[in-house]
PDB file of N, CA and C in Angstrom:
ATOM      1  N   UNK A   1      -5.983   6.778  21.508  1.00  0.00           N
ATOM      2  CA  UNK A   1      -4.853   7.547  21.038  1.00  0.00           C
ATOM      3  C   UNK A   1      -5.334   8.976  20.785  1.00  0.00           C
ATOM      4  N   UNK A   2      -4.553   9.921  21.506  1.00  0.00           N
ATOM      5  CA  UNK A   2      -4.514  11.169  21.219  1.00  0.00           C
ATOM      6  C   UNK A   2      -4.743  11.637  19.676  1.00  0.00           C
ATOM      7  N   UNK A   3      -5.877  12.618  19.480  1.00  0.00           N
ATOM      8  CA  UNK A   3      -6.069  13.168  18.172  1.00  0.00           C
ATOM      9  C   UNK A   3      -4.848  14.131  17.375  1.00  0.00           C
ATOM     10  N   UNK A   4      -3.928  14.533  18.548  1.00  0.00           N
ATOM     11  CA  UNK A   4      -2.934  15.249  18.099  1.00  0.00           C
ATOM     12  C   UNK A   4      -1.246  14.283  18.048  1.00  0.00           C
ATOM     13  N   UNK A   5      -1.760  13.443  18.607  1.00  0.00           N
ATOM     14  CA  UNK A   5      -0.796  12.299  18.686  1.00  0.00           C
ATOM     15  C   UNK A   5      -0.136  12.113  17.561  1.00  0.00           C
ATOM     16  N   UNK A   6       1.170  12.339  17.153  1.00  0.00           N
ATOM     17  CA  UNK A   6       1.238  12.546  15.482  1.00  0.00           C
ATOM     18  C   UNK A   6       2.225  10.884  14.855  1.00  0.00           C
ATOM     19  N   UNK A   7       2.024   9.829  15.674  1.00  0.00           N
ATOM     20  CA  UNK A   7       1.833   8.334  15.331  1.00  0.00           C
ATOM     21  C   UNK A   7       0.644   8.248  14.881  1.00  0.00           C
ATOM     22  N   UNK A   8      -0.422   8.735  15.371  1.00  0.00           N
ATOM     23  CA  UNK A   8      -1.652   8.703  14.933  1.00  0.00           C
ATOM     24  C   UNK A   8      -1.724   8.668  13.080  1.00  0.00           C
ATOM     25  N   UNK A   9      -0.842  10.069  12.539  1.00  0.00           N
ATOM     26  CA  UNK A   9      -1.293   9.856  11.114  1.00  0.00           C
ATOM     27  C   UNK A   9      -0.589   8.808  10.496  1.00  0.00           C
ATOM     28  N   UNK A  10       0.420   8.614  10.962  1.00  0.00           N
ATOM     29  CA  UNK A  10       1.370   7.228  10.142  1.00  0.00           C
ATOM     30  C   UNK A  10       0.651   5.802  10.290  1.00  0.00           C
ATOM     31  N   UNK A  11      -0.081   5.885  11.610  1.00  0.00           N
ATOM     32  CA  UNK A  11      -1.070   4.275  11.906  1.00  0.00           C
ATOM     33  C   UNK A  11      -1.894   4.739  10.865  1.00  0.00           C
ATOM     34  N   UNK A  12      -2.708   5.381  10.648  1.00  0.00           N
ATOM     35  CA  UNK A  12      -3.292   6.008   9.573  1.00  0.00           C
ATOM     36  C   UNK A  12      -3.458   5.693   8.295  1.00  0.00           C
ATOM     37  N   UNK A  13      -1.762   5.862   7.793  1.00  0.00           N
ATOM     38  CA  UNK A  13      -1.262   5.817   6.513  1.00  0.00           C
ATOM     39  C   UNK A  13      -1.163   4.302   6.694  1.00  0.00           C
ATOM     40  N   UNK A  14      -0.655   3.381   7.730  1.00  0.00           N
ATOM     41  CA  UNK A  14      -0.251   2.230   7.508  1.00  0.00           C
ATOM     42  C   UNK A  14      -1.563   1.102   7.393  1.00  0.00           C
ATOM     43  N   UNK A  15      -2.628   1.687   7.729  1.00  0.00           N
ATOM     44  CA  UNK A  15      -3.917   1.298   7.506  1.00  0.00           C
ATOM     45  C   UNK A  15      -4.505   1.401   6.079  1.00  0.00           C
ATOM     46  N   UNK A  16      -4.228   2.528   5.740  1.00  0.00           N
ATOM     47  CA  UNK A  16      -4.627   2.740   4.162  1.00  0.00           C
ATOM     48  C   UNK A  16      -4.266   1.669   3.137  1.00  0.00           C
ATOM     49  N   UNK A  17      -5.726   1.602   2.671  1.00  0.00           N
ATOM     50  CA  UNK A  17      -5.143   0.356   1.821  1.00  0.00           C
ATOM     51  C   UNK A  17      -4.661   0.438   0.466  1.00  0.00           C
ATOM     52  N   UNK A  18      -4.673   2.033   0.139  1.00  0.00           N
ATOM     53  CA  UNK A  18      -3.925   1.416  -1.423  1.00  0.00           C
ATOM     54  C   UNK A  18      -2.719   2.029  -1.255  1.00  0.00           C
ATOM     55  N   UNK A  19      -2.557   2.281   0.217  1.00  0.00           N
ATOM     56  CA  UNK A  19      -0.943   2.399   0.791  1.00  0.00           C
ATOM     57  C   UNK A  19      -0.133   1.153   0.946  1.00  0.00           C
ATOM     58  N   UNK A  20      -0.969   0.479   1.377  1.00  0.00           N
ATOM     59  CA  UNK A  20      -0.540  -1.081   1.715  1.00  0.00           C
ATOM     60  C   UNK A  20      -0.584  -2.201   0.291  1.00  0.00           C
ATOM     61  N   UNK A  21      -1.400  -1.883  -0.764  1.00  0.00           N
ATOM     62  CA  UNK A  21      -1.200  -2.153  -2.114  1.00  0.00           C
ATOM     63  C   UNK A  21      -0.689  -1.726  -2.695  1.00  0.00           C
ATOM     64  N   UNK A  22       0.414  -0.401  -2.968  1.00  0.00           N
ATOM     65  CA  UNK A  22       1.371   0.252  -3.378  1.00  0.00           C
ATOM     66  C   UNK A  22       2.434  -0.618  -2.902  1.00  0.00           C
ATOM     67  N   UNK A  23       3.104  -0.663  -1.462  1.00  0.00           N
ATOM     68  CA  UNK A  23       3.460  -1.174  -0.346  1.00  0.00           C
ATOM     69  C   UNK A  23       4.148  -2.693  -1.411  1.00  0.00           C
ATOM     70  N   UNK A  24       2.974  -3.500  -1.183  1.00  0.00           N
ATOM     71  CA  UNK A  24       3.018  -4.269  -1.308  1.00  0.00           C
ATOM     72  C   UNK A  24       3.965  -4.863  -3.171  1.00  0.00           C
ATOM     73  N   UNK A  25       3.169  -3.959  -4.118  1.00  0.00           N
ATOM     74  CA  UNK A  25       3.669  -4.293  -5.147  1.00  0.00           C
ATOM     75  C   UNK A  25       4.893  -3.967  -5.635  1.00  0.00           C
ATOM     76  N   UNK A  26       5.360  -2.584  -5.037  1.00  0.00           N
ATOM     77  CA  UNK A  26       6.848  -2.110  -4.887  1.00  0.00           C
ATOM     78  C   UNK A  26       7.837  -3.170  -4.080  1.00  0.00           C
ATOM     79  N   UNK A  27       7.180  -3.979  -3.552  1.00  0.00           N
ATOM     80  CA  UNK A  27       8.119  -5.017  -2.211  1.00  0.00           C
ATOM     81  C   UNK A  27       8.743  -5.886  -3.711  1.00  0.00           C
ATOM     82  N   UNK A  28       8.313  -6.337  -4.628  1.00  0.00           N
ATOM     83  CA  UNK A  28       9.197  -6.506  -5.816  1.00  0.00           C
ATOM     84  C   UNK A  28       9.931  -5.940  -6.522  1.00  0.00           C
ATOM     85  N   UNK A  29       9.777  -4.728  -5.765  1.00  0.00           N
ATOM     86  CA  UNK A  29      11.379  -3.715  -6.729  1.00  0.00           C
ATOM     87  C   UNK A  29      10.523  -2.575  -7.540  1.00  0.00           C
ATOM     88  N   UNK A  30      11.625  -1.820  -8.313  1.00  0.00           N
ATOM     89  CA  UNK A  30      11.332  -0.881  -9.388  1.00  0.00           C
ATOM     90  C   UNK A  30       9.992  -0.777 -10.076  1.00  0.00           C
ATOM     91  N   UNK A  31       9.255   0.076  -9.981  1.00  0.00           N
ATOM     92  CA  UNK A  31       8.310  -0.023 -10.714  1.00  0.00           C
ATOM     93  C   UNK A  31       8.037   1.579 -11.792  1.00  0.00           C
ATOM     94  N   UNK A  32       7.336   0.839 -12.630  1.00  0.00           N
ATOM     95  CA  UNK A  32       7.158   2.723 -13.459  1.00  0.00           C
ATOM     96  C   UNK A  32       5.502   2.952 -13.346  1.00  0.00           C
ATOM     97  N   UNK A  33       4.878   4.267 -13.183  1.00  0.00           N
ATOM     98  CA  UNK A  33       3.181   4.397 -12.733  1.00  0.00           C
ATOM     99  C   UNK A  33       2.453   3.780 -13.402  1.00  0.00           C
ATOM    100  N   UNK A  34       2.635   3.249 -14.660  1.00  0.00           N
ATOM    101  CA  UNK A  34       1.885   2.258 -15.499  1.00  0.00           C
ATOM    102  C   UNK A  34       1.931   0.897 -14.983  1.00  0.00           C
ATOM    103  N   UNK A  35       2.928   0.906 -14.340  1.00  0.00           N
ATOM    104  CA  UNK A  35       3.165  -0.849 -13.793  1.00  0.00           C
ATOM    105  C   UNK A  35       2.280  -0.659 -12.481  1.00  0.00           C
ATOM    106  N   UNK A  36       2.193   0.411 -11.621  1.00  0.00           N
ATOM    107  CA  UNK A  36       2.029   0.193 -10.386  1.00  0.00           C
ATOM    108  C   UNK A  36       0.162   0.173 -10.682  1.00  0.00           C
ATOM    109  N   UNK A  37      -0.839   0.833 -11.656  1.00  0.00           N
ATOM    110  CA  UNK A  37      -1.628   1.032 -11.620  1.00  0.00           C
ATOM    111  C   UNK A  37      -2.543  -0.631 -12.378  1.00  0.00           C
ATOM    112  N   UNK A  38      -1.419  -0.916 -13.198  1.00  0.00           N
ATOM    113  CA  UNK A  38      -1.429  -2.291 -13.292  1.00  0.00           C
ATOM    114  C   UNK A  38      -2.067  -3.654 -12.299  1.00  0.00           C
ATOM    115  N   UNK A  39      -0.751  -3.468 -11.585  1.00  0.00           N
ATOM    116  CA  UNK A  39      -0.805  -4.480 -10.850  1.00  0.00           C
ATOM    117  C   UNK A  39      -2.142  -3.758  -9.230  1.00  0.00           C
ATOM    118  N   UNK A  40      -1.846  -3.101  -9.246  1.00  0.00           N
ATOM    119  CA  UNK A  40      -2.982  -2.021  -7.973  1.00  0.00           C
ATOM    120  C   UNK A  40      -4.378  -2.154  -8.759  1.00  0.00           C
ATOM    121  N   UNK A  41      -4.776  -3.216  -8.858  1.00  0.00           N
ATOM    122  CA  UNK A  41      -5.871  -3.648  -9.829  1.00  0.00           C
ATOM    123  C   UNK A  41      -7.193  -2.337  -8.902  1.00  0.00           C
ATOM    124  N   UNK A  42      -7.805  -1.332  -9.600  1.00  0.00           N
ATOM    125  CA  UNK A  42      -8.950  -0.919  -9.117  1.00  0.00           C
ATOM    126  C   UNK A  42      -8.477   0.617  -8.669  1.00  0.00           C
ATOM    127  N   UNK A  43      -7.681   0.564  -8.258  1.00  0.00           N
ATOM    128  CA  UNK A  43      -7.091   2.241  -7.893  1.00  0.00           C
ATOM    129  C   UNK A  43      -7.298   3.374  -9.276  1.00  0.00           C
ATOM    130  N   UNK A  44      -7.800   4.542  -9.051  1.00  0.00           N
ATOM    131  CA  UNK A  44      -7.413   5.712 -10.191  1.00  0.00           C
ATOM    132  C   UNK A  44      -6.529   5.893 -10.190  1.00  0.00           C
ATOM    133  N   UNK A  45      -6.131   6.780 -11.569  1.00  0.00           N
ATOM    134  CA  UNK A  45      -5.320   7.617 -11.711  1.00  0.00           C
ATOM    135  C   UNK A  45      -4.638   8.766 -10.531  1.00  0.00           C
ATOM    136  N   UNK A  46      -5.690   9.475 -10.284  1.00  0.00           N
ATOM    137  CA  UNK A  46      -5.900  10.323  -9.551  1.00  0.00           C
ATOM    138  C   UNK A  46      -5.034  10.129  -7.835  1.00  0.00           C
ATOM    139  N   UNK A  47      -5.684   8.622  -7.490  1.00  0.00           N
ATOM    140  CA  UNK A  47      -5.537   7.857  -6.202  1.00  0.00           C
ATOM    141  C   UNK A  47      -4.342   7.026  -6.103  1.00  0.00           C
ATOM    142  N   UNK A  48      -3.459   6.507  -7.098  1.00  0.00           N
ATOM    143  CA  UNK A  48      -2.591   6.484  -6.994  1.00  0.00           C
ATOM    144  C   UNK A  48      -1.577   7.792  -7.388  1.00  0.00           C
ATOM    145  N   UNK A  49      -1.912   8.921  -8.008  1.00  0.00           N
ATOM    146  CA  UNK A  49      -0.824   9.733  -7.368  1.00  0.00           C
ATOM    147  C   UNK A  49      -0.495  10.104  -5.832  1.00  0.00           C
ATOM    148  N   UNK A  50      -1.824  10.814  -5.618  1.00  0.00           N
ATOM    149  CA  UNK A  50      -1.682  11.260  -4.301  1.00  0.00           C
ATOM    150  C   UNK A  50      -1.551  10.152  -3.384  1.00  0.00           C
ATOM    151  N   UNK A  51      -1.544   8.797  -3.176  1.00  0.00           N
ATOM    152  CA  UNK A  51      -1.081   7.534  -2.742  1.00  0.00           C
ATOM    153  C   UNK A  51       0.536   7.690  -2.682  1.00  0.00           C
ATOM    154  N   UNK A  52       1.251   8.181  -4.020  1.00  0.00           N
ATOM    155  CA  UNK A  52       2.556   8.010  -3.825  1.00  0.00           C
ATOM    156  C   UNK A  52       3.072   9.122  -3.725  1.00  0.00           C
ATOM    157  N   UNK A  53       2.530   9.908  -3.685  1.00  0.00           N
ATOM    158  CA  UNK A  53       3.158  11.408  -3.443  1.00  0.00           C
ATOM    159  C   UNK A  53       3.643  10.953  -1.616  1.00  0.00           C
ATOM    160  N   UNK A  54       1.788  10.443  -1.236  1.00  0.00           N
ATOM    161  CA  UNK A  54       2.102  10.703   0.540  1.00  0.00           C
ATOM    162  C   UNK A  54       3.282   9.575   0.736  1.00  0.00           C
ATOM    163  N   UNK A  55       3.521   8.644   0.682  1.00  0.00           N
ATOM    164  CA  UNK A  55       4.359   7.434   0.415  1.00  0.00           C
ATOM    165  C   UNK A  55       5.790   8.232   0.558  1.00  0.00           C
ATOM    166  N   UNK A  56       6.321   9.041  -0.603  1.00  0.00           N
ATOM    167  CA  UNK A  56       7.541   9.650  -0.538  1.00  0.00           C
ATOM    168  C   UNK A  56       7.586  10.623   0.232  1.00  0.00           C
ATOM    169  N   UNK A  57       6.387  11.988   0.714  1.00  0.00           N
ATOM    170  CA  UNK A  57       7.048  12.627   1.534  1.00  0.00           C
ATOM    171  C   UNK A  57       6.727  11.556   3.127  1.00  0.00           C
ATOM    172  N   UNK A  58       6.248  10.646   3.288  1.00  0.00           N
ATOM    173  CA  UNK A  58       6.560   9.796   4.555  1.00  0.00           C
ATOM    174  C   UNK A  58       7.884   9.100   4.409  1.00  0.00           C
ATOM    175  N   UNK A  59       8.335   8.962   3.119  1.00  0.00           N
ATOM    176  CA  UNK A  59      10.032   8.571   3.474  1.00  0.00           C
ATOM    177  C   UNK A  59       9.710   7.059   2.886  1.00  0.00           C
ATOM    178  N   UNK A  60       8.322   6.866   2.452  1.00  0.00           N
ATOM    179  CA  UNK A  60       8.703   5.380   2.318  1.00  0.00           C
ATOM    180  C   UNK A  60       9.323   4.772   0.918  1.00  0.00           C
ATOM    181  N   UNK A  61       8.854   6.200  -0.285  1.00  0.00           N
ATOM    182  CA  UNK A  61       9.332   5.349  -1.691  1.00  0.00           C
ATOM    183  C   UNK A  61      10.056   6.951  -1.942  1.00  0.00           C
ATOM    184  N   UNK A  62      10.643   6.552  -2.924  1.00  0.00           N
ATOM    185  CA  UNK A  62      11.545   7.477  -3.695  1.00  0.00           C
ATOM    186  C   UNK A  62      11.309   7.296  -5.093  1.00  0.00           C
ATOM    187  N   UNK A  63      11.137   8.736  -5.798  1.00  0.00           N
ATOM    188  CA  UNK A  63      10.703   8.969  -7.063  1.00  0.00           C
ATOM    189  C   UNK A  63      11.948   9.576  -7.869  1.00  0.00           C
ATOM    190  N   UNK A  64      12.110   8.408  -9.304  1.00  0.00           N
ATOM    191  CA  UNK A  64      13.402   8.919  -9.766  1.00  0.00           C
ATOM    192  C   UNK A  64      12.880   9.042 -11.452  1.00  0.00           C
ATOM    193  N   UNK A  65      13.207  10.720 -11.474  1.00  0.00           N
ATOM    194  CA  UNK A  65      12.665  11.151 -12.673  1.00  0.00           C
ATOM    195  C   UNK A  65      13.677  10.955 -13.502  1.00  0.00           C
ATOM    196  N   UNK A  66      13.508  10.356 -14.859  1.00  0.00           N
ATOM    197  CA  UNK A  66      14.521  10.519 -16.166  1.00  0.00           C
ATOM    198  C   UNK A  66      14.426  11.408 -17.240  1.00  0.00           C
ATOM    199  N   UNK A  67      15.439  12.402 -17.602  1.00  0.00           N
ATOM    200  CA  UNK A  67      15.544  13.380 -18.578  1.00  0.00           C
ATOM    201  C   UNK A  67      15.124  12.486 -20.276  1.00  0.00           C
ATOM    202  N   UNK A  68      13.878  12.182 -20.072  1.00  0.00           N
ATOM    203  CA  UNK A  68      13.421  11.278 -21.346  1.00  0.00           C
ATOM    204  C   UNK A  68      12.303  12.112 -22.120  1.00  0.00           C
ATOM    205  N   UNK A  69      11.971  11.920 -23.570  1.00  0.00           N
ATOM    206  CA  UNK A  69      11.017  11.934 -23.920  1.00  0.00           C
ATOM    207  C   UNK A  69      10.251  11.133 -24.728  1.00  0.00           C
ATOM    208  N   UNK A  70       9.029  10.445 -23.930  1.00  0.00           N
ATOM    209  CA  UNK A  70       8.349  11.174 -22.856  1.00  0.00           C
ATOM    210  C   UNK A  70       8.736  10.909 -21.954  1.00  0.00           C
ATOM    211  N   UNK A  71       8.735  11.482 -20.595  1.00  0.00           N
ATOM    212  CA  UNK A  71       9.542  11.607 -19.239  1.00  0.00           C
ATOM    213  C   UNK A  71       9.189   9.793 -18.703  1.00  0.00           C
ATOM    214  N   UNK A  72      10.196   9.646 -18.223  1.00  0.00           N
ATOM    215  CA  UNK A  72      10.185   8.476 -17.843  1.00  0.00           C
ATOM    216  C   UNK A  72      10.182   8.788 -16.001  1.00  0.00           C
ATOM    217  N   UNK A  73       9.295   8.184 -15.171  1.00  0.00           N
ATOM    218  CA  UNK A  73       9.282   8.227 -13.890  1.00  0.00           C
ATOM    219  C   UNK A  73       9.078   6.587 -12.992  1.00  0.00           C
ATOM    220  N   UNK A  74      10.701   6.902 -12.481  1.00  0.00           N
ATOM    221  CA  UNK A  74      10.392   5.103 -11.462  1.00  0.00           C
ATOM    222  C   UNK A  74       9.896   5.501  -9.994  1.00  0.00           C
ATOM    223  N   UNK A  75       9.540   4.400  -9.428  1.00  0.00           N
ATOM    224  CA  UNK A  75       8.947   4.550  -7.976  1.00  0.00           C
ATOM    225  C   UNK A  75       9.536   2.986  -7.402  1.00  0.00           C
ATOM    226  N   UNK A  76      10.743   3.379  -6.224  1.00  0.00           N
ATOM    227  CA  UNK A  76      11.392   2.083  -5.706  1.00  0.00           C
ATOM    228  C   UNK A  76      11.000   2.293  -4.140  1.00  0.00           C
ATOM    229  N   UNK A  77      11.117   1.340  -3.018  1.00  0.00           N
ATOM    230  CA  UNK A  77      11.104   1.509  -1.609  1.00  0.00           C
ATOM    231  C   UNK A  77      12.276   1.746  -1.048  1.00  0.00           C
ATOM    232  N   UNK A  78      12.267   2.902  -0.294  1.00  0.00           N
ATOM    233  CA  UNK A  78      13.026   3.512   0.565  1.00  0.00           C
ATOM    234  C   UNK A  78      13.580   2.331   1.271  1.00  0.00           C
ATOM    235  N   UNK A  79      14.626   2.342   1.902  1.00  0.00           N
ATOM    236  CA  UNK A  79      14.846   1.562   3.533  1.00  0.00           C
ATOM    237  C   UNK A  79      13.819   1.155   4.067  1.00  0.00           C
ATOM    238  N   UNK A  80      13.324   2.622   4.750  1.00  0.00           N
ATOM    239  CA  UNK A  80      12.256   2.922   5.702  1.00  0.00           C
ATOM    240  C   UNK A  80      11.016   2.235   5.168  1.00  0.00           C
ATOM    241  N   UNK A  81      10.930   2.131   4.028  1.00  0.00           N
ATOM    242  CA  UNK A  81       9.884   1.738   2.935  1.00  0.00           C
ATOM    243  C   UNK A  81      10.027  -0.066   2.855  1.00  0.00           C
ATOM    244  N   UNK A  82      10.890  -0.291   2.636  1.00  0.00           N
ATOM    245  CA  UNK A  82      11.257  -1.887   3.137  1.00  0.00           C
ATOM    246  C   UNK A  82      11.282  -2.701   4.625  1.00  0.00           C
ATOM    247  N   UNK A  83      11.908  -1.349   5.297  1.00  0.00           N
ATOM    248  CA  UNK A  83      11.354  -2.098   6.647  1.00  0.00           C
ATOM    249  C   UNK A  83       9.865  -2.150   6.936  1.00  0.00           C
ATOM    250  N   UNK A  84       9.401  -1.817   6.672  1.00  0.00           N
ATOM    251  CA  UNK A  84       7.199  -1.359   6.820  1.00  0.00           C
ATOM    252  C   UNK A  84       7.270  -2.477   6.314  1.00  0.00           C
ATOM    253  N   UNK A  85       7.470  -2.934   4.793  1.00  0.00           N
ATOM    254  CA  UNK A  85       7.211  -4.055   3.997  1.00  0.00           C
ATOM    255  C   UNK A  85       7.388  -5.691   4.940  1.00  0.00           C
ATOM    256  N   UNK A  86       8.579  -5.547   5.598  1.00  0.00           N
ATOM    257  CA  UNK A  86       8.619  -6.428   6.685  1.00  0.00           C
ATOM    258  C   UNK A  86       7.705  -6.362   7.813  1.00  0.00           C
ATOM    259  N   UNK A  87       7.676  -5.408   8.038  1.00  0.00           N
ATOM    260  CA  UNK A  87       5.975  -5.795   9.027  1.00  0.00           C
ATOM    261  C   UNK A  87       5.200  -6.109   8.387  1.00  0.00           C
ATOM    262  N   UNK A  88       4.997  -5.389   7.355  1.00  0.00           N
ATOM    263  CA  UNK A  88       2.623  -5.640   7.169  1.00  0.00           C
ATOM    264  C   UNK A  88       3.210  -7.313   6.491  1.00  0.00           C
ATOM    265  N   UNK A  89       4.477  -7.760   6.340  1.00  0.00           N
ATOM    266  CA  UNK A  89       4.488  -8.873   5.997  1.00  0.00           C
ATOM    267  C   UNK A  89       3.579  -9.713   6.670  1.00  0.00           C
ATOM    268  N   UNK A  90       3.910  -9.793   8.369  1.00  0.00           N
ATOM    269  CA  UNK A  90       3.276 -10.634   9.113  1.00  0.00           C
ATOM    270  C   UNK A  90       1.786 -10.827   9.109  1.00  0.00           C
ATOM    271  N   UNK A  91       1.064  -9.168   8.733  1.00  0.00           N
ATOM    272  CA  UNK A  91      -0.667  -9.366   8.756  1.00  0.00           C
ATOM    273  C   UNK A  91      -0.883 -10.097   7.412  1.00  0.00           C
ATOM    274  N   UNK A  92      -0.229  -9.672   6.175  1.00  0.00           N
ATOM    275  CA  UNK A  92      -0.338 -10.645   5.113  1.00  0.00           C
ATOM    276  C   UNK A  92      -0.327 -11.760   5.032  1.00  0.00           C
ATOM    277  N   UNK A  93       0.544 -12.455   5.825  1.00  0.00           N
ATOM    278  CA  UNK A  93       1.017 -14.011   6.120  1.00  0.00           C
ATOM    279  C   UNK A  93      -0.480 -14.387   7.068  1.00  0.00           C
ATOM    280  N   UNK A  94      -0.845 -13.371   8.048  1.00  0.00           N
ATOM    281  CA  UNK A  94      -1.919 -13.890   8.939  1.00  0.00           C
ATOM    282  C   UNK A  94      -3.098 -14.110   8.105  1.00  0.00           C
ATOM    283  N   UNK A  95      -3.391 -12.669   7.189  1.00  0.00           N
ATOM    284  CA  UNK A  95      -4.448 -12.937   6.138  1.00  0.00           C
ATOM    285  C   UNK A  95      -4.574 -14.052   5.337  1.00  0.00           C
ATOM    286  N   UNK A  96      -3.601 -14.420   4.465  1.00  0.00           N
ATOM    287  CA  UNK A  96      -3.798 -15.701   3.950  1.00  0.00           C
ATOM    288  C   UNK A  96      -3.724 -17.201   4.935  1.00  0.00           C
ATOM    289  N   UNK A  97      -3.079 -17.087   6.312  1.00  0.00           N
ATOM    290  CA  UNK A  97      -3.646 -18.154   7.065  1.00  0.00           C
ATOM    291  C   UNK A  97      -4.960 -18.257   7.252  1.00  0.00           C
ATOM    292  N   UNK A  98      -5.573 -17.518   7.616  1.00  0.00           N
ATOM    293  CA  UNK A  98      -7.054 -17.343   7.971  1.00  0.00           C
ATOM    294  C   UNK A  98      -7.789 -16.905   7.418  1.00  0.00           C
ATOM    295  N   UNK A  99      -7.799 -16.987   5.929  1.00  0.00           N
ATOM    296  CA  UNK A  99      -8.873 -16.237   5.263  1.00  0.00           C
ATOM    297  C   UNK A  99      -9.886 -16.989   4.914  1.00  0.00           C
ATOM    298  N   UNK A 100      -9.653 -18.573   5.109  1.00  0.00           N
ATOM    299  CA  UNK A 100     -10.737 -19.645   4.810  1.00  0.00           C
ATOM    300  C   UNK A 100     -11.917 -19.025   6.470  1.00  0.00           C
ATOM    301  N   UNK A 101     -10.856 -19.060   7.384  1.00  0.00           N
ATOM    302  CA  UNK A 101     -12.020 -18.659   8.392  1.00  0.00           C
ATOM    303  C   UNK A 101     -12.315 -17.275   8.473  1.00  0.00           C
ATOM    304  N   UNK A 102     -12.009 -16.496   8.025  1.00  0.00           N
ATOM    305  CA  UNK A 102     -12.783 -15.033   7.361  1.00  0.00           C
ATOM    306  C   UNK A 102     -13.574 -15.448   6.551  1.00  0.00           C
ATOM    307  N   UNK A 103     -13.716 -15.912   5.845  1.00  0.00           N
ATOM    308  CA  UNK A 103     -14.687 -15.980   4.633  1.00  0.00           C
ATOM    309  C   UNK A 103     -15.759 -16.933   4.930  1.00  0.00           C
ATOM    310  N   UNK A 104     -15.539 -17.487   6.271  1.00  0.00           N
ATOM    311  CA  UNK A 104     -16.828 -18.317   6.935  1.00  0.00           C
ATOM    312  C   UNK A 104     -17.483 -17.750   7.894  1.00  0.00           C
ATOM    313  N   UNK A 105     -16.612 -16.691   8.531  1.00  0.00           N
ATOM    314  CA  UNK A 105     -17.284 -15.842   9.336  1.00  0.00           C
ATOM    315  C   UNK A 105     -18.003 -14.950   8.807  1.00  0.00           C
ATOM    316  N   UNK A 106     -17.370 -14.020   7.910  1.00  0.00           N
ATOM    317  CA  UNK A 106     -18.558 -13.645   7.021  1.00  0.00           C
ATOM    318  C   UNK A 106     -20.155 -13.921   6.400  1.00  0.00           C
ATOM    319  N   UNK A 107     -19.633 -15.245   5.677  1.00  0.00           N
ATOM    320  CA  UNK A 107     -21.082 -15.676   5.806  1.00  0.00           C
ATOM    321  C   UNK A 107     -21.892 -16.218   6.361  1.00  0.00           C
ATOM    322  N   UNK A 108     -21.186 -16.015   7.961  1.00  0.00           N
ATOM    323  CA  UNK A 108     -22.352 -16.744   9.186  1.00  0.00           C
ATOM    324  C   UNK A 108     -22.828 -15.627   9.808  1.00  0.00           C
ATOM    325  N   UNK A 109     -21.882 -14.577   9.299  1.00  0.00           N
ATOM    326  CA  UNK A 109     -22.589 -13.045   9.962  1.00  0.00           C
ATOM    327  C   UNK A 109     -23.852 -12.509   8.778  1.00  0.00           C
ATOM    328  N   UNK A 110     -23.481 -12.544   7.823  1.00  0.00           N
ATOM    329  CA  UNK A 110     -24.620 -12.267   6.170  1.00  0.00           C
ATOM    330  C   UNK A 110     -25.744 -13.264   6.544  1.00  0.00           C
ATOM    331  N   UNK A 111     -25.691 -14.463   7.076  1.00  0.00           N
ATOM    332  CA  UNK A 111     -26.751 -15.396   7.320  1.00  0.00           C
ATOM    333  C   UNK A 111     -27.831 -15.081   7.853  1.00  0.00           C
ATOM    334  N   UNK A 112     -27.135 -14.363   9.392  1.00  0.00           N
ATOM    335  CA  UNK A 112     -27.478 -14.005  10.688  1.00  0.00           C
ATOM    336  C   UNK A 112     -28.297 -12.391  10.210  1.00  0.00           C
ATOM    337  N   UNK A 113     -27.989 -11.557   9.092  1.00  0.00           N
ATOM    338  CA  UNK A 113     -28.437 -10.503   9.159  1.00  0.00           C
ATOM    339  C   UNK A 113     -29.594 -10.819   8.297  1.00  0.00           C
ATOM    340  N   UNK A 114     -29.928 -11.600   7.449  1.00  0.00           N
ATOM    341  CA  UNK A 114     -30.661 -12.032   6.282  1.00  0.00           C
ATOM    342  C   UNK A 114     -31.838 -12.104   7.099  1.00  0.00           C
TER     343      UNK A 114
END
């Protein structure tokens, strides 16, 4: 694939994994940045902003600020953001089919390097 190919950055983004763990935990609905950093067990501060910043200007989540104090901020999935969720469904579904044989391949490859 072309370096200027500009599918290129969205395969990109759809590869990223605490795009795909954002992704994923929003596929249950509404969330507020305390919930998402929560459940996104291991992500910063830092890494989940700029995670959901890129997320909304790609169209996939939408950020809805409340006139609160202290400011209250939700993060829900777009359409566009739900349909994605229906794909990486299928590698998820594949991952947990086969992760007994991932996790044997692994350690026949760790064996092999030992």
């Amino acid at each position: 694939m072309a370096q200027n190919c500009p599918t290129r950055q969205v395969i990109g983004r759809v590869g990223d994994k605490w795009s795909l763990l954002v992704l994923f935990a929003l596929s249950t609905g509404t969330k507020r940045f305390s919930e998402l950093r929560s459940e996104v067990q291991g992500i910063s501060q830092k890494m989940l902003t700029q995670t959901l910043r890129t997320m909304e200007r790609d169209g996939w989540v939408s950020r809805h600020v409340y006139a609160t104090i202290p400011p209250k901020v939700e993060y829900t999935l777009t359409p566009l953001g739900e349909s994605l969720e229906d794909s990486i469904a299928v590698v998820r579904r594949w991952a947990y089919t086969h992760m007994d044989e991932i996790v044997e391949a692994r350690e026949a490859y760790d064996c092999r390097r030992e």
